[in-house]
C-alpha atoms as a PDB file:
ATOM      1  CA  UNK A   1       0.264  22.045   8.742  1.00  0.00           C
ATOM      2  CA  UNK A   2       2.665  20.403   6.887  1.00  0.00           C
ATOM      3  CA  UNK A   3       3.963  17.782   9.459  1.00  0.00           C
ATOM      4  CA  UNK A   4       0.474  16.775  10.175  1.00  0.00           C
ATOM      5  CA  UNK A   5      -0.590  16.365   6.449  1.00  0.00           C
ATOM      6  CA  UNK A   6       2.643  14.188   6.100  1.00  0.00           C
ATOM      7  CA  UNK A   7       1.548  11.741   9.177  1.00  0.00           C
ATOM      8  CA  UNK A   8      -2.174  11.252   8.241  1.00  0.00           C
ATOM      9  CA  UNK A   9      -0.492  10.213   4.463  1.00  0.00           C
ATOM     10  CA  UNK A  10       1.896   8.197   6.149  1.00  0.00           C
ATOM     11  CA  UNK A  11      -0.551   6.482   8.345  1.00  0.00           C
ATOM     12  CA  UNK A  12      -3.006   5.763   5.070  1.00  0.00           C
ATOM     13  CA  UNK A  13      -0.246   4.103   3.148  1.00  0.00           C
ATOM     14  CA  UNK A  14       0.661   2.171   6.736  1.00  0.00           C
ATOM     15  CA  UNK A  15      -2.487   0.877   6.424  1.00  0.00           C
ATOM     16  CA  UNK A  16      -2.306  -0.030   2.842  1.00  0.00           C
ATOM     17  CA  UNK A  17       0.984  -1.361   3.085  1.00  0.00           C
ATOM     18  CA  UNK A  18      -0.583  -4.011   5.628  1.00  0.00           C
ATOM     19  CA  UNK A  19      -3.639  -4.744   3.396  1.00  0.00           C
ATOM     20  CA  UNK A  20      -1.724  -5.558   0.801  1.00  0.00           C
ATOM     21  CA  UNK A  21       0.669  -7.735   2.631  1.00  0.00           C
ATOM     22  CA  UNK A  22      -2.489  -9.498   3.122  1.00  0.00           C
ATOM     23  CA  UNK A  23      -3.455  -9.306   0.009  1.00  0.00           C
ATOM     24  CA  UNK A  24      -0.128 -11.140  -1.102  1.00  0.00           C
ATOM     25  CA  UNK A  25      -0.729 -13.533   2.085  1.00  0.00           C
ATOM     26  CA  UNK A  26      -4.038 -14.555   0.601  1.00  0.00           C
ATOM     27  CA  UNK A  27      -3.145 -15.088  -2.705  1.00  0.00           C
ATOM     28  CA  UNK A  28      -0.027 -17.901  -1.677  1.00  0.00           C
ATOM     29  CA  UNK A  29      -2.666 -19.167   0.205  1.00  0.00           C
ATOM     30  CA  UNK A  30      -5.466 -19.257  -2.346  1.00  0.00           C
ATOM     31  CA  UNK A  31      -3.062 -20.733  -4.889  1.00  0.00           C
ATOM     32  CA  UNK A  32      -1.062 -23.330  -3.230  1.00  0.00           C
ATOM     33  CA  UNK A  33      -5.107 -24.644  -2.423  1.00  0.00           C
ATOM     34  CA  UNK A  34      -6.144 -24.816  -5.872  1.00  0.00           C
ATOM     35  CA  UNK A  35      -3.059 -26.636  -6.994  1.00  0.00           C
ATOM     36  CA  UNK A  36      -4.139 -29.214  -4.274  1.00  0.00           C
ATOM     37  CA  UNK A  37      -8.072 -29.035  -4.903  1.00  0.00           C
ATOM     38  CA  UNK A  38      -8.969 -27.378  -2.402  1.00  0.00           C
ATOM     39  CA  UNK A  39     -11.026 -23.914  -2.926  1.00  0.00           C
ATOM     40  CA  UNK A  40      -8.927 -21.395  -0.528  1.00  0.00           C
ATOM     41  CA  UNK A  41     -10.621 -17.781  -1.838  1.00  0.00           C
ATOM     42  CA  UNK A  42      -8.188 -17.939  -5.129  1.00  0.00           C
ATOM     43  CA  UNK A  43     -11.252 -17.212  -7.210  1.00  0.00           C
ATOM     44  CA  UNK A  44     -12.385 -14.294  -4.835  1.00  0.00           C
ATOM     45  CA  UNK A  45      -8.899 -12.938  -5.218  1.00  0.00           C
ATOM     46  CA  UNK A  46      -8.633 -12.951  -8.582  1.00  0.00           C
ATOM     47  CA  UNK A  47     -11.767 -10.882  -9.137  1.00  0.00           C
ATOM     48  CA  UNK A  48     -10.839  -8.550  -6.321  1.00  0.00           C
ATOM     49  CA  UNK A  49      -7.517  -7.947  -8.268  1.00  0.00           C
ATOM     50  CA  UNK A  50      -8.671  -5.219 -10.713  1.00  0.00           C
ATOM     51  CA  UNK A  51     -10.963  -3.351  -8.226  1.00  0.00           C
ATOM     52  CA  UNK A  52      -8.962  -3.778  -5.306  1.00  0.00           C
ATOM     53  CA  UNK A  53      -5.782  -4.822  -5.318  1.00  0.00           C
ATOM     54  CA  UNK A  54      -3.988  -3.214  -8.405  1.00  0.00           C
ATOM     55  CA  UNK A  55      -5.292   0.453  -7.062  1.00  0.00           C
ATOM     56  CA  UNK A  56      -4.128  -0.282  -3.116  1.00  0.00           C
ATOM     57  CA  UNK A  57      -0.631  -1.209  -4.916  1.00  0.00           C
ATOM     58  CA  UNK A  58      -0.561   1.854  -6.890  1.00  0.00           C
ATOM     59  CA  UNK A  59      -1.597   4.040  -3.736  1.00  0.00           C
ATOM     60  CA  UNK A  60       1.364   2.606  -2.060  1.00  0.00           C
ATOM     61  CA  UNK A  61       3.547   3.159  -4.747  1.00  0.00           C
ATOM     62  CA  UNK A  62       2.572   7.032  -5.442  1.00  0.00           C
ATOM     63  CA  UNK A  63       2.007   7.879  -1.606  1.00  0.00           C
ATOM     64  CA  UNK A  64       5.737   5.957  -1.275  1.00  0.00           C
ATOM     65  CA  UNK A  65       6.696   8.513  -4.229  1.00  0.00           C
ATOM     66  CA  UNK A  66       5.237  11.625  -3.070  1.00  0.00           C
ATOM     67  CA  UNK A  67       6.425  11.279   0.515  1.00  0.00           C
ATOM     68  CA  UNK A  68       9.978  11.418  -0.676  1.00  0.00           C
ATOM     69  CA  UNK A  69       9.704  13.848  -2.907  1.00  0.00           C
ATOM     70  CA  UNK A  70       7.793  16.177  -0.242  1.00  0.00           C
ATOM     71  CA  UNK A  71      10.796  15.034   2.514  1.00  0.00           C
ATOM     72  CA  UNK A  72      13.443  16.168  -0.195  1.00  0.00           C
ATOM     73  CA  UNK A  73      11.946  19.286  -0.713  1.00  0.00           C
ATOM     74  CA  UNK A  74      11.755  20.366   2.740  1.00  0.00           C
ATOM     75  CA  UNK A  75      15.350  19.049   3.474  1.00  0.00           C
ATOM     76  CA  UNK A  76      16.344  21.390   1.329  1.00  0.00           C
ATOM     77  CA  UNK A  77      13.955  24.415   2.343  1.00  0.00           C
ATOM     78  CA  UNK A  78      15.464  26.896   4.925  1.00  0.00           C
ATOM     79  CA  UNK A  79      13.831  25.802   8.359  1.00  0.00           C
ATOM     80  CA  UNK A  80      11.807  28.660  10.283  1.00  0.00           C
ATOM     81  CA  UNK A  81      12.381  26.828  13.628  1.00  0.00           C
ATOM     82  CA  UNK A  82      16.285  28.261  13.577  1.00  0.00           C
END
């Protein structure tokens, strides 16, 4: 139950960790445009970055967090498969 709790957490903050790679992508993106003039999505970002963004960072930092806590623990847990 465990093991398969632990992959569908890991494959959310997979997921995440890709969106906000993107995230980052589109903001170098959106800013090097508006330092040349050209409107690149920097304003969409910006107001996405409350909603969005700052809460998809925070879920990858906490599921990062919890997922090594959680692989410490059962490190040091007796194994029932000995």
């Amino acid at each position: 139950m465990w093991e398969k709790l632990i992959n569908g957490i890991n494959t959310v903050l997979m997921i995440d960790v890709f969106f906000v790679i993107f995230c980052f992508v589109w903001f170098l993106v959106g800013l090097a445009g508006r330092q040349m003039g050209i409107p690149l999505g920097f304003d969409i970002w910006y107001t996405l970055w409350p909603k969005i963004i700052q809460p998809a960072i925070g879920l990858v930092m906490a599921g990062s967090i919890f997922t090594g806590i959680v692989s410490q623990i059962r490190k040091r847990m007796p194994s029932s498969q000995e």
